[in-house]
PDB file of N, CA and C in Angstrom:
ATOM      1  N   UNK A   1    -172.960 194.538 120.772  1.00  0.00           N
ATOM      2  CA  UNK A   1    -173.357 193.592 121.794  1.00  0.00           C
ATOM      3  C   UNK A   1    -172.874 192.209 121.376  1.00  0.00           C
ATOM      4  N   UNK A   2    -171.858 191.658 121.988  1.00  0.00           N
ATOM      5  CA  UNK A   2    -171.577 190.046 121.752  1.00  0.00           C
ATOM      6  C   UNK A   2    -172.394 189.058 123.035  1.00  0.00           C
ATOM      7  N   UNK A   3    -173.324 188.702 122.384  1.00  0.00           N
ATOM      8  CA  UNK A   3    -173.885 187.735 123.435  1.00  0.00           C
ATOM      9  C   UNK A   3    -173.318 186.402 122.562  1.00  0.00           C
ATOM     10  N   UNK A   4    -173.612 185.627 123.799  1.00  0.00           N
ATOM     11  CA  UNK A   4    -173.432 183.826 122.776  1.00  0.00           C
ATOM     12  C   UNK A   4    -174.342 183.195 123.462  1.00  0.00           C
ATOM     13  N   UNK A   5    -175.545 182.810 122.569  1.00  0.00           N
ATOM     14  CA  UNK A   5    -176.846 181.958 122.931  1.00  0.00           C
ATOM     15  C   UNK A   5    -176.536 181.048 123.755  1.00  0.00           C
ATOM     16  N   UNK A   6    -177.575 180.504 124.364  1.00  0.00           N
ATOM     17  CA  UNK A   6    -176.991 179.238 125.714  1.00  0.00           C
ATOM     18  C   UNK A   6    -178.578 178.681 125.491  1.00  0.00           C
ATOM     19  N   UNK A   7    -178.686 177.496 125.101  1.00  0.00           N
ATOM     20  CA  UNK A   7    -179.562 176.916 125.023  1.00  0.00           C
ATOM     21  C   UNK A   7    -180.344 175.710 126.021  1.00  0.00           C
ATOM     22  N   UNK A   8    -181.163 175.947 126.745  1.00  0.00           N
ATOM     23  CA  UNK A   8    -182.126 175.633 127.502  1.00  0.00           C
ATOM     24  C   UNK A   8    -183.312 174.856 127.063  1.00  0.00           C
ATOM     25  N   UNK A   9    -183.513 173.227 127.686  1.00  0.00           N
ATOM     26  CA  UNK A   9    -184.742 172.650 127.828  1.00  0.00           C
ATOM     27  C   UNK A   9    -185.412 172.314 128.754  1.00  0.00           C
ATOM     28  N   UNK A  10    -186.481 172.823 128.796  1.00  0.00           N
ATOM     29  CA  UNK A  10    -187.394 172.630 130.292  1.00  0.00           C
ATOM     30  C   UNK A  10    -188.064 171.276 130.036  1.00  0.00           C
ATOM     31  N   UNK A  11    -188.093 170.306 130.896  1.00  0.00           N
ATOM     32  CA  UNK A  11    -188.745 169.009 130.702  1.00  0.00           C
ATOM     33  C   UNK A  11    -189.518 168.681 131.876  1.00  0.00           C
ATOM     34  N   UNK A  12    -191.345 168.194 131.501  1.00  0.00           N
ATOM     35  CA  UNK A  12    -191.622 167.390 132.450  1.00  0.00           C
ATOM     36  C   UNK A  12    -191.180 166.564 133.193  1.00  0.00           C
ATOM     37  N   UNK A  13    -191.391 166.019 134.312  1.00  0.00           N
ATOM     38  CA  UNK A  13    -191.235 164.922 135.505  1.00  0.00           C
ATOM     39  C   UNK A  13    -191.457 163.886 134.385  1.00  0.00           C
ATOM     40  N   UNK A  14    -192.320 163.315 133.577  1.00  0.00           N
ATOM     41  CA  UNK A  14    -192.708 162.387 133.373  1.00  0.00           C
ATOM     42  C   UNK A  14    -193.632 163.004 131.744  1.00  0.00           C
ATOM     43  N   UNK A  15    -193.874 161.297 131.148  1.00  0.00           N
ATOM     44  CA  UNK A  15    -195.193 162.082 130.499  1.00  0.00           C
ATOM     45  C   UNK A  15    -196.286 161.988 130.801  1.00  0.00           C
ATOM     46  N   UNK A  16    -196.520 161.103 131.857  1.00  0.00           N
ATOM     47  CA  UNK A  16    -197.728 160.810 132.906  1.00  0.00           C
ATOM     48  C   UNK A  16    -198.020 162.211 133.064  1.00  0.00           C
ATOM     49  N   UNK A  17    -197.149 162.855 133.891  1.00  0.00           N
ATOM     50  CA  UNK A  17    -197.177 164.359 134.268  1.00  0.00           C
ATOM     51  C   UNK A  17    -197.400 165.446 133.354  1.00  0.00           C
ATOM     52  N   UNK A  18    -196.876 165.120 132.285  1.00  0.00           N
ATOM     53  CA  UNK A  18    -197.462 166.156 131.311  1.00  0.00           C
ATOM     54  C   UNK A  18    -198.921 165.923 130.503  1.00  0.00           C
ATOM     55  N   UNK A  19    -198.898 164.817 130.300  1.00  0.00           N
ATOM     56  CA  UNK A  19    -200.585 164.105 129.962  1.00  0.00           C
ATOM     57  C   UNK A  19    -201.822 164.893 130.827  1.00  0.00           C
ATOM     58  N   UNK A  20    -201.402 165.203 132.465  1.00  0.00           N
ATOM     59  CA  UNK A  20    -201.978 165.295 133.355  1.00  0.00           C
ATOM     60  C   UNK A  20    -202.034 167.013 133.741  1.00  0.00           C
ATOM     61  N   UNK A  21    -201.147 167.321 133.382  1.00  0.00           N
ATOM     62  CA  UNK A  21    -200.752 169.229 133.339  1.00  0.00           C
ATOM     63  C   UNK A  21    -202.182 169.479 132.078  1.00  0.00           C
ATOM     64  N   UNK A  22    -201.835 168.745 130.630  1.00  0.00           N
ATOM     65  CA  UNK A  22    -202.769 168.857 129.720  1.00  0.00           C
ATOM     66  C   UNK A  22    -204.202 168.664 129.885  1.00  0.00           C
ATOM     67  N   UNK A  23    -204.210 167.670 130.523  1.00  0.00           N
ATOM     68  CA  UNK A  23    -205.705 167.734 130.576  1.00  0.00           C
ATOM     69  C   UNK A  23    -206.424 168.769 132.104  1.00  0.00           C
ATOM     70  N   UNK A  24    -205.121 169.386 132.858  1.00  0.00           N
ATOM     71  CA  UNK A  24    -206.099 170.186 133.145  1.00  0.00           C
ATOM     72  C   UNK A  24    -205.680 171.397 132.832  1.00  0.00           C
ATOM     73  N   UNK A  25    -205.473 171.931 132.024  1.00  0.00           N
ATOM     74  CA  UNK A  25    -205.325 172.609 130.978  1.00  0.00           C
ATOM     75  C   UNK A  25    -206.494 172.546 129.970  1.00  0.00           C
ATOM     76  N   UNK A  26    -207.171 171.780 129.600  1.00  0.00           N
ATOM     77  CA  UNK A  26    -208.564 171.630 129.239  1.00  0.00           C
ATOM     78  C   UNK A  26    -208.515 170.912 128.234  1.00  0.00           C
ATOM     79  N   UNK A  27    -207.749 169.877 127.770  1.00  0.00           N
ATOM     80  CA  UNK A  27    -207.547 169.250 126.640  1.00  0.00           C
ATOM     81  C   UNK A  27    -208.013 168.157 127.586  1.00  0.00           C
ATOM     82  N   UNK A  28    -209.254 167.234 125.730  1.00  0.00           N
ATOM     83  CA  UNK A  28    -209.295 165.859 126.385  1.00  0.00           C
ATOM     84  C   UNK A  28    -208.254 165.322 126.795  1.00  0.00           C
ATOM     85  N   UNK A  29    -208.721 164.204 127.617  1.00  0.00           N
ATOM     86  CA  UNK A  29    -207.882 162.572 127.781  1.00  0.00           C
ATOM     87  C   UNK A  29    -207.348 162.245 126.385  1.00  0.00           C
ATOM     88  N   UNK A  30    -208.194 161.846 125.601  1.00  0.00           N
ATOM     89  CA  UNK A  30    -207.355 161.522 124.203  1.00  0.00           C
ATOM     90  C   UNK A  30    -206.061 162.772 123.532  1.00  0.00           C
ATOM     91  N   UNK A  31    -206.805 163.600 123.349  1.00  0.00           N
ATOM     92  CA  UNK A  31    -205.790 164.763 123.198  1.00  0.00           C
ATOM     93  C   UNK A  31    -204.230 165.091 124.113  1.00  0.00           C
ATOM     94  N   UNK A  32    -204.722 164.997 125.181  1.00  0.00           N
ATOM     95  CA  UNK A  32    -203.609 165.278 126.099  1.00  0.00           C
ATOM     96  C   UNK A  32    -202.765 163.773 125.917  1.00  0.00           C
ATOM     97  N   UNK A  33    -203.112 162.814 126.083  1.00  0.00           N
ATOM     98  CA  UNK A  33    -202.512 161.289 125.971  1.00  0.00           C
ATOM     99  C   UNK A  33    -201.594 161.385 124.357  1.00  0.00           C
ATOM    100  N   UNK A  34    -202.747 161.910 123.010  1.00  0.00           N
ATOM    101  CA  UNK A  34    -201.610 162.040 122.143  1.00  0.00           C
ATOM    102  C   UNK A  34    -200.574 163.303 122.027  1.00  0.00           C
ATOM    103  N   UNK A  35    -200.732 163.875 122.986  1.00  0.00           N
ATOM    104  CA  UNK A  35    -199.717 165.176 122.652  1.00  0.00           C
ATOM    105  C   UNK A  35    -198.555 164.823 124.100  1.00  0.00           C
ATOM    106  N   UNK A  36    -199.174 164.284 124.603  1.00  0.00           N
ATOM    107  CA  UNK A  36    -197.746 163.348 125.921  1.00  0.00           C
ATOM    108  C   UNK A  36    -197.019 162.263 125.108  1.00  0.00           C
ATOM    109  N   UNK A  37    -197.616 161.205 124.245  1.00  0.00           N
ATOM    110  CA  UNK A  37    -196.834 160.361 123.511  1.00  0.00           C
ATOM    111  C   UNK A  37    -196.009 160.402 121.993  1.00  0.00           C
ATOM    112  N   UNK A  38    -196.693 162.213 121.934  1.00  0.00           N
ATOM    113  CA  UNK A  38    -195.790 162.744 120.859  1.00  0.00           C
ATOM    114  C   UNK A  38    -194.761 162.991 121.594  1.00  0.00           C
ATOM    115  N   UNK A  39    -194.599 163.670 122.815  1.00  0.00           N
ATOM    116  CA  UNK A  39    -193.517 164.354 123.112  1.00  0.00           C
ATOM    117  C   UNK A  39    -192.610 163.797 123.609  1.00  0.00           C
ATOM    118  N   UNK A  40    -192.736 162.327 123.500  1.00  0.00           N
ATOM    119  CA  UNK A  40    -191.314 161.402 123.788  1.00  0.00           C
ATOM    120  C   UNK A  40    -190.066 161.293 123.067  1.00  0.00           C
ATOM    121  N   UNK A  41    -190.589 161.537 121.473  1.00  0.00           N
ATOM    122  CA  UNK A  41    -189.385 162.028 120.891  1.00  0.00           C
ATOM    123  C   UNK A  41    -188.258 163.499 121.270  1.00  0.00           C
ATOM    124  N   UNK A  42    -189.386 164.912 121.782  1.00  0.00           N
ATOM    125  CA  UNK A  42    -188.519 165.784 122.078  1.00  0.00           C
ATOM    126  C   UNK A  42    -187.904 165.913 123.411  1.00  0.00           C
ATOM    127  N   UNK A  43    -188.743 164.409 124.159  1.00  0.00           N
ATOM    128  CA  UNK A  43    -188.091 164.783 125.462  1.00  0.00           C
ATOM    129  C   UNK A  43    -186.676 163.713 125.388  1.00  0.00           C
ATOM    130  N   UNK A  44    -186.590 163.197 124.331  1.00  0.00           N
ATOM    131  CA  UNK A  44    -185.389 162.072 124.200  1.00  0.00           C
ATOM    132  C   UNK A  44    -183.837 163.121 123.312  1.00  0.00           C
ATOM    133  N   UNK A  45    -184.643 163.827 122.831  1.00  0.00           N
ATOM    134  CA  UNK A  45    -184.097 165.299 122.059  1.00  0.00           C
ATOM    135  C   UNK A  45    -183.485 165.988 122.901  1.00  0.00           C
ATOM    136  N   UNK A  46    -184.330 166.385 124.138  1.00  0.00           N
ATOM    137  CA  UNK A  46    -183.739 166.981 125.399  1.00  0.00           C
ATOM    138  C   UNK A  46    -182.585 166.300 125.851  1.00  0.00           C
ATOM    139  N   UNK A  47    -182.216 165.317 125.880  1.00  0.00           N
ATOM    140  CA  UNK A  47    -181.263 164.593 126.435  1.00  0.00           C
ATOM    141  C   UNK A  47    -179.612 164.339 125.467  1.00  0.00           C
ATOM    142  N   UNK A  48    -180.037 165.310 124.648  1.00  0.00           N
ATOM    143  CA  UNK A  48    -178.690 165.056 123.690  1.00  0.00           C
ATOM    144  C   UNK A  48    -177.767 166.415 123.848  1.00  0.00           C
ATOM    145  N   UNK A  49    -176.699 166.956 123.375  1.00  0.00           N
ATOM    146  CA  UNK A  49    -175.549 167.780 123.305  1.00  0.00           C
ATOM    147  C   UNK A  49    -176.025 169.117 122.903  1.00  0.00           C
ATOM    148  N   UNK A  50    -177.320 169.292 122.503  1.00  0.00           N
ATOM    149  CA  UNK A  50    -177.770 170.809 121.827  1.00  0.00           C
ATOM    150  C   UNK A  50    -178.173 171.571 122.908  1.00  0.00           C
ATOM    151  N   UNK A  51    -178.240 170.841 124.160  1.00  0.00           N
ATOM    152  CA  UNK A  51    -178.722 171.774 125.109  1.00  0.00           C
ATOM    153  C   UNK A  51    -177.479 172.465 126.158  1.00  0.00           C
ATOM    154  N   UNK A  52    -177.248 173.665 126.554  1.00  0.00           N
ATOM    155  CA  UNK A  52    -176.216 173.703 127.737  1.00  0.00           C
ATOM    156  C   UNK A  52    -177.215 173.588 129.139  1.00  0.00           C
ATOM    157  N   UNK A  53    -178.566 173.171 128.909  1.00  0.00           N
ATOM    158  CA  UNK A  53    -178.862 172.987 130.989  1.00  0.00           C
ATOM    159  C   UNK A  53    -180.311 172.309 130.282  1.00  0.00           C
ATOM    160  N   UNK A  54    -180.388 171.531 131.479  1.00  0.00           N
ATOM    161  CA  UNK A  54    -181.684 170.760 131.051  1.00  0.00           C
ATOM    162  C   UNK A  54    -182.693 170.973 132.186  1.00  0.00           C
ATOM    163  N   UNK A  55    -183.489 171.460 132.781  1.00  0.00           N
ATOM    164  CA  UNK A  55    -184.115 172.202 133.783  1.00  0.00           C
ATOM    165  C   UNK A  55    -185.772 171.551 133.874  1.00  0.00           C
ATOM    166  N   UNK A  56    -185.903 170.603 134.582  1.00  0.00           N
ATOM    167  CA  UNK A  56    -186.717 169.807 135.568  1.00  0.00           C
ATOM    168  C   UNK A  56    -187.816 170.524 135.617  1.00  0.00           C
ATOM    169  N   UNK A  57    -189.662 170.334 135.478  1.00  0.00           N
ATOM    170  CA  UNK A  57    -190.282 171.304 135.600  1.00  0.00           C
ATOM    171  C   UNK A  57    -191.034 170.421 136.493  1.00  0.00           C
ATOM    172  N   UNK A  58    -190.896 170.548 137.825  1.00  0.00           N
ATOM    173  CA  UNK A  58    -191.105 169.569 138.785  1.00  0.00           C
ATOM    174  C   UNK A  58    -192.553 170.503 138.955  1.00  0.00           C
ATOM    175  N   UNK A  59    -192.328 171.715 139.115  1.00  0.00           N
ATOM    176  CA  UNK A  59    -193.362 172.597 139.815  1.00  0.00           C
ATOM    177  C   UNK A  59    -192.481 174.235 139.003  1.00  0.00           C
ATOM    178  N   UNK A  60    -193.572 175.306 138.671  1.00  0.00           N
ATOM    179  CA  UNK A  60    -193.308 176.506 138.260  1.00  0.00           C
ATOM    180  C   UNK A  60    -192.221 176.841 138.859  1.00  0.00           C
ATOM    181  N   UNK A  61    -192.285 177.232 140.213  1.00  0.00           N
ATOM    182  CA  UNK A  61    -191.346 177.838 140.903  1.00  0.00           C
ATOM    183  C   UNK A  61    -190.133 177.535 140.637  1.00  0.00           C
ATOM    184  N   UNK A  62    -190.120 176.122 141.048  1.00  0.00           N
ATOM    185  CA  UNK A  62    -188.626 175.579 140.935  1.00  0.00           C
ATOM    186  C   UNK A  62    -188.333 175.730 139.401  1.00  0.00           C
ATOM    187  N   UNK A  63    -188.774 175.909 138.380  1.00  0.00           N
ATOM    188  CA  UNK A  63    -187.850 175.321 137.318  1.00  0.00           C
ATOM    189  C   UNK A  63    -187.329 177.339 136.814  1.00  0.00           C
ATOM    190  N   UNK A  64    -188.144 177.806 137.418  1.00  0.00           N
ATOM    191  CA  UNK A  64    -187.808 179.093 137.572  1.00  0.00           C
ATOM    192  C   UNK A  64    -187.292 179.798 138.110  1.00  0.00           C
ATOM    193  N   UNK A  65    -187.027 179.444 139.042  1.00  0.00           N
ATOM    194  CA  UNK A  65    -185.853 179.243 139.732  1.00  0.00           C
ATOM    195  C   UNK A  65    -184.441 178.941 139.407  1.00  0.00           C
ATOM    196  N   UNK A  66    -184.803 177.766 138.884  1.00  0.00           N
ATOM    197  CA  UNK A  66    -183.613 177.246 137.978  1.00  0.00           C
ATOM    198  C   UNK A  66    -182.974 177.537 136.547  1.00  0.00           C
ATOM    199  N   UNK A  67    -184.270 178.149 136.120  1.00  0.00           N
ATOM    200  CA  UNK A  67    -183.584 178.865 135.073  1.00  0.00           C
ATOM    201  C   UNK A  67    -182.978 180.361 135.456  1.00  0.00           C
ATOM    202  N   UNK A  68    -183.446 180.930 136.199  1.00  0.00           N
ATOM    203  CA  UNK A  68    -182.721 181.944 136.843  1.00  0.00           C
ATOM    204  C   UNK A  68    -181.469 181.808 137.152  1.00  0.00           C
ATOM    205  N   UNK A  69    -181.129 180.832 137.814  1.00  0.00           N
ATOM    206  CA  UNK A  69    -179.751 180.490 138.633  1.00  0.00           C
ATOM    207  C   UNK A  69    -178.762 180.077 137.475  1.00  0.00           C
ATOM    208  N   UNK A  70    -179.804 179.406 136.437  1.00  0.00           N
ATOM    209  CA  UNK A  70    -178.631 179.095 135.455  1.00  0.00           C
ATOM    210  C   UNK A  70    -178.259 180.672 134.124  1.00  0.00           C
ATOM    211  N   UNK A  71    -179.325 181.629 134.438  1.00  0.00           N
ATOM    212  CA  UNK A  71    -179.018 182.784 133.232  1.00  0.00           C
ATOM    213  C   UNK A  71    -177.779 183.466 134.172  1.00  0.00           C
ATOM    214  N   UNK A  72    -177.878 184.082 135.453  1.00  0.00           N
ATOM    215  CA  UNK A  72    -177.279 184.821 136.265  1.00  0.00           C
ATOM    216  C   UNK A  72    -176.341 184.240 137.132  1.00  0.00           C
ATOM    217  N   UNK A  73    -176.430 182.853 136.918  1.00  0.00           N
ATOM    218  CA  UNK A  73    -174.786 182.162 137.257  1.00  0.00           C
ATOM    219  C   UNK A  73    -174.951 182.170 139.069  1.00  0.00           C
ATOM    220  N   UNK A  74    -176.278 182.130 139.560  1.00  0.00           N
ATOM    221  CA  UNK A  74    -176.083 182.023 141.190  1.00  0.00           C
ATOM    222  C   UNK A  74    -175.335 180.948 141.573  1.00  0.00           C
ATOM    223  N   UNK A  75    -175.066 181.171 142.751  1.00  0.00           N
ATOM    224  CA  UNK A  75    -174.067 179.954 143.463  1.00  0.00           C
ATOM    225  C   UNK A  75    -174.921 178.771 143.902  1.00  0.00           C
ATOM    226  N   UNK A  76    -176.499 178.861 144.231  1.00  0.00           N
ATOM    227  CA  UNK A  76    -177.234 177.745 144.356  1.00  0.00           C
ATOM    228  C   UNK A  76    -178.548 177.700 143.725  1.00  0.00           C
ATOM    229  N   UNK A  77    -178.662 177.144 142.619  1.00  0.00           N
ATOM    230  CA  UNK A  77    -180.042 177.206 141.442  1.00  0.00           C
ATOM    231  C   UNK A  77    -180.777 176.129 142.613  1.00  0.00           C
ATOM    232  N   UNK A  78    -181.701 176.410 142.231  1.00  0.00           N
ATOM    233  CA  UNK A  78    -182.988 175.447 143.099  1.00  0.00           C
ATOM    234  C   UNK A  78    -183.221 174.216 142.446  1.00  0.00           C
ATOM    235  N   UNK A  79    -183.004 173.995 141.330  1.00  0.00           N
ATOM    236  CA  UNK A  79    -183.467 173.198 140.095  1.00  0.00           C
ATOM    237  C   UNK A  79    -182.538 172.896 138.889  1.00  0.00           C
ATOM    238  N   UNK A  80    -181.885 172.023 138.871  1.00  0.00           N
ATOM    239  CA  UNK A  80    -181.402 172.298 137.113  1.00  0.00           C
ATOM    240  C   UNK A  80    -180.391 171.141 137.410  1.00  0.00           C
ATOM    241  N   UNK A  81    -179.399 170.829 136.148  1.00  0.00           N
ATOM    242  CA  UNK A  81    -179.352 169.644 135.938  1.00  0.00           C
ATOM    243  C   UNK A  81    -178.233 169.208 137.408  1.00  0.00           C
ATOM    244  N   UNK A  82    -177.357 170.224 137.948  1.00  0.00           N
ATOM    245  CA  UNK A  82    -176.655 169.864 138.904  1.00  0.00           C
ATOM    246  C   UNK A  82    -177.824 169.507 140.329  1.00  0.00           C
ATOM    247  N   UNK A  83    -178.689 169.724 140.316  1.00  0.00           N
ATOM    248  CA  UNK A  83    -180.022 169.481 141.221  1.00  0.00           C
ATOM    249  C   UNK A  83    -179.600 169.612 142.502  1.00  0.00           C
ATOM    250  N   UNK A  84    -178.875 171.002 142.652  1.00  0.00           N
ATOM    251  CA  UNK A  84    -178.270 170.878 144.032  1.00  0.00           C
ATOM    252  C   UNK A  84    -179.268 171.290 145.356  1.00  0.00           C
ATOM    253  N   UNK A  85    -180.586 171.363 144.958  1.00  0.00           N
ATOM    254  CA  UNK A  85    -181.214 171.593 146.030  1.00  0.00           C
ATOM    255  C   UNK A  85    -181.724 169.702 146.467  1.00  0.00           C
ATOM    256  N   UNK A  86    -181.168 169.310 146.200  1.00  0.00           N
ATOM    257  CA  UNK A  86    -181.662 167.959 146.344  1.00  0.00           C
ATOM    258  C   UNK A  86    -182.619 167.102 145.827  1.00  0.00           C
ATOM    259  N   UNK A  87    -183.428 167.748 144.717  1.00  0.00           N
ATOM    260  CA  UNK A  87    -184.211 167.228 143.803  1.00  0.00           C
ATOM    261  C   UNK A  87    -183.783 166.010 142.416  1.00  0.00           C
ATOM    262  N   UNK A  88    -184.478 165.129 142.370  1.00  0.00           N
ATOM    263  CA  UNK A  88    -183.988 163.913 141.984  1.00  0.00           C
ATOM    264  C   UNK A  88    -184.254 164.329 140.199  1.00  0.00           C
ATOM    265  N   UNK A  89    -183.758 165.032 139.508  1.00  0.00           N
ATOM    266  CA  UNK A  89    -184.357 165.152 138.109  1.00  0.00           C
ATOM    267  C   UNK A  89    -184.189 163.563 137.079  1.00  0.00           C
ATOM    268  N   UNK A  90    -183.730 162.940 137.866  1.00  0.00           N
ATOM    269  CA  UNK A  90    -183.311 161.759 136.655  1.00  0.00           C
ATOM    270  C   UNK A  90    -182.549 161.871 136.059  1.00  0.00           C
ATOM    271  N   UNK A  91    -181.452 162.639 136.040  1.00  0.00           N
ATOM    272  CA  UNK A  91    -180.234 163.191 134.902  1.00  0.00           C
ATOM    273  C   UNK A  91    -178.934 162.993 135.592  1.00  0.00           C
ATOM    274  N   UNK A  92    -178.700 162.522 136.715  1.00  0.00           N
ATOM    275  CA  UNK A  92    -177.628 162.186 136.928  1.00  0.00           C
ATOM    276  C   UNK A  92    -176.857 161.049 137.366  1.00  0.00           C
ATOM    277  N   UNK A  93    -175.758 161.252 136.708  1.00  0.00           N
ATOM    278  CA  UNK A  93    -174.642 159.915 136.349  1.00  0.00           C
ATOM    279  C   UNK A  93    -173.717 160.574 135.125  1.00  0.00           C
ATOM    280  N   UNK A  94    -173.831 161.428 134.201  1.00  0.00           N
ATOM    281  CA  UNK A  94    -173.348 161.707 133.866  1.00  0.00           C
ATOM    282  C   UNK A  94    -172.705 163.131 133.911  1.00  0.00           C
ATOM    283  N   UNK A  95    -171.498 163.277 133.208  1.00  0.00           N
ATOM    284  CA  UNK A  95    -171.213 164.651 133.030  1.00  0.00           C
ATOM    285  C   UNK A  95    -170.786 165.401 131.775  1.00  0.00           C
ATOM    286  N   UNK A  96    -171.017 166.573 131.782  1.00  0.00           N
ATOM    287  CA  UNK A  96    -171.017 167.281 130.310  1.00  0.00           C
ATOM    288  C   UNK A  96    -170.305 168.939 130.587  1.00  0.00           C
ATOM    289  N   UNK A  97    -169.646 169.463 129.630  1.00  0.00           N
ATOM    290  CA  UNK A  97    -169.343 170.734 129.999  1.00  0.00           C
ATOM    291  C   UNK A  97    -170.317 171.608 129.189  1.00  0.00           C
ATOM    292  N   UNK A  98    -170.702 172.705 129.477  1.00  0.00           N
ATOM    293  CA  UNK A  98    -171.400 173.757 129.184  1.00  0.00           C
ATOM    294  C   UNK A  98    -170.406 174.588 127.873  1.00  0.00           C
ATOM    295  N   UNK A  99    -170.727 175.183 127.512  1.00  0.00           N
ATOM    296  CA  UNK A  99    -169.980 176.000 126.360  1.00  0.00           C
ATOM    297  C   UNK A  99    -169.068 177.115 126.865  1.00  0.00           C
ATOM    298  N   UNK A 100    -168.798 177.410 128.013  1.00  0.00           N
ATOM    299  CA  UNK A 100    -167.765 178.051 128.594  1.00  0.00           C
ATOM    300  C   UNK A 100    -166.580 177.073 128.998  1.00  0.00           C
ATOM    301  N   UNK A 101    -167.185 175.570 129.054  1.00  0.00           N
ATOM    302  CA  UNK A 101    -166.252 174.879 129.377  1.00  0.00           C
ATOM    303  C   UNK A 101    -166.537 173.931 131.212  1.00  0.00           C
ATOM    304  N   UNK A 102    -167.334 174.846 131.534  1.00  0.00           N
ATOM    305  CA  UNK A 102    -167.396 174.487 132.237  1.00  0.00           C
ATOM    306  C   UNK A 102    -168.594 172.998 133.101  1.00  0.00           C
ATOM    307  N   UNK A 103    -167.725 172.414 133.932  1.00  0.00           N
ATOM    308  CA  UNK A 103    -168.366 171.036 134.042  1.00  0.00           C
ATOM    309  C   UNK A 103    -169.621 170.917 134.532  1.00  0.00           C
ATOM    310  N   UNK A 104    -170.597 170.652 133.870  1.00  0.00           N
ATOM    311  CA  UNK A 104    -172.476 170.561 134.357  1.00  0.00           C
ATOM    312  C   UNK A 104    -172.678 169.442 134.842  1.00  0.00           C
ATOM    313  N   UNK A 105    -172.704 169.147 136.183  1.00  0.00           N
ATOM    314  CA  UNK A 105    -172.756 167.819 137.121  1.00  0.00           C
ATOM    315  C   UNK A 105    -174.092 166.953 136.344  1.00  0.00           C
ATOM    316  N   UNK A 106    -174.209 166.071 135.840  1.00  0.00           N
ATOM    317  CA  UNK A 106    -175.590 165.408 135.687  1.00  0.00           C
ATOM    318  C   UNK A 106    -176.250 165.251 134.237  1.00  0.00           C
ATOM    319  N   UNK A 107    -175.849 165.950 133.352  1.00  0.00           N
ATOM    320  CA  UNK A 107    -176.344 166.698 132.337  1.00  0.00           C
ATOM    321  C   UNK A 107    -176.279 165.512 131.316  1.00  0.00           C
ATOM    322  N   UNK A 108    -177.339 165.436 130.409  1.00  0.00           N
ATOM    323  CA  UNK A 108    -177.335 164.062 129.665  1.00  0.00           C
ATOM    324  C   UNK A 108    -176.525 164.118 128.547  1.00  0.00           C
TER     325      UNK A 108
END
């Protein structure tokens, strides 16, 4: 079996948004607030060359969606860094190629 890993980061909207996923999730306010202002370092991590797709977790569906579209190569992912369903992920202006080479509209 020759597979070649393809590496994927799913990122909150925000860390407002993830602060807010956490606490209802059942973690205090304090808790959830320090585990959102930890995660500014890995969401700044997310934004560098180790990833081939950076996938928006706007809502379950969509980012599942989007990771779908990006394992099985569909012609229109719902979600992900080319955001061609019209969703604003914050990731675009730039461009990057994927490890096949190929060009990932948006990708940090």
């Amino acid at each position: 079996m020759e597979f070649e890993a393809r590496f994927v980061f799913v990122q909150p909207p925000s860390t407002e948004t993830l602060a807010a996923r956490l606490r209802e999730g059942g973690k205090s306010e304090q808790k959830a607030q320090a585990l959102a202002t930890a995660a500014v370092e890995d969401l700044e991590y997310g934004k560098s060359e180790a990833f081939d797709q950076v996938i928006l977790n706007n809502s379950l569906e969509e980012a599942a969606a989007g990771l779908e579209a990006f394992i099985y190569g569909t012609d229109e992912p719902k979600l992900t860094n080319g955001a061609t369903s019209g969703v604003n992920t914050g990731l675009e202006g730039s461009e990057k190629t994927d490890r096949n080479g190929t060009a990932v509209q948006g990708a940090p």
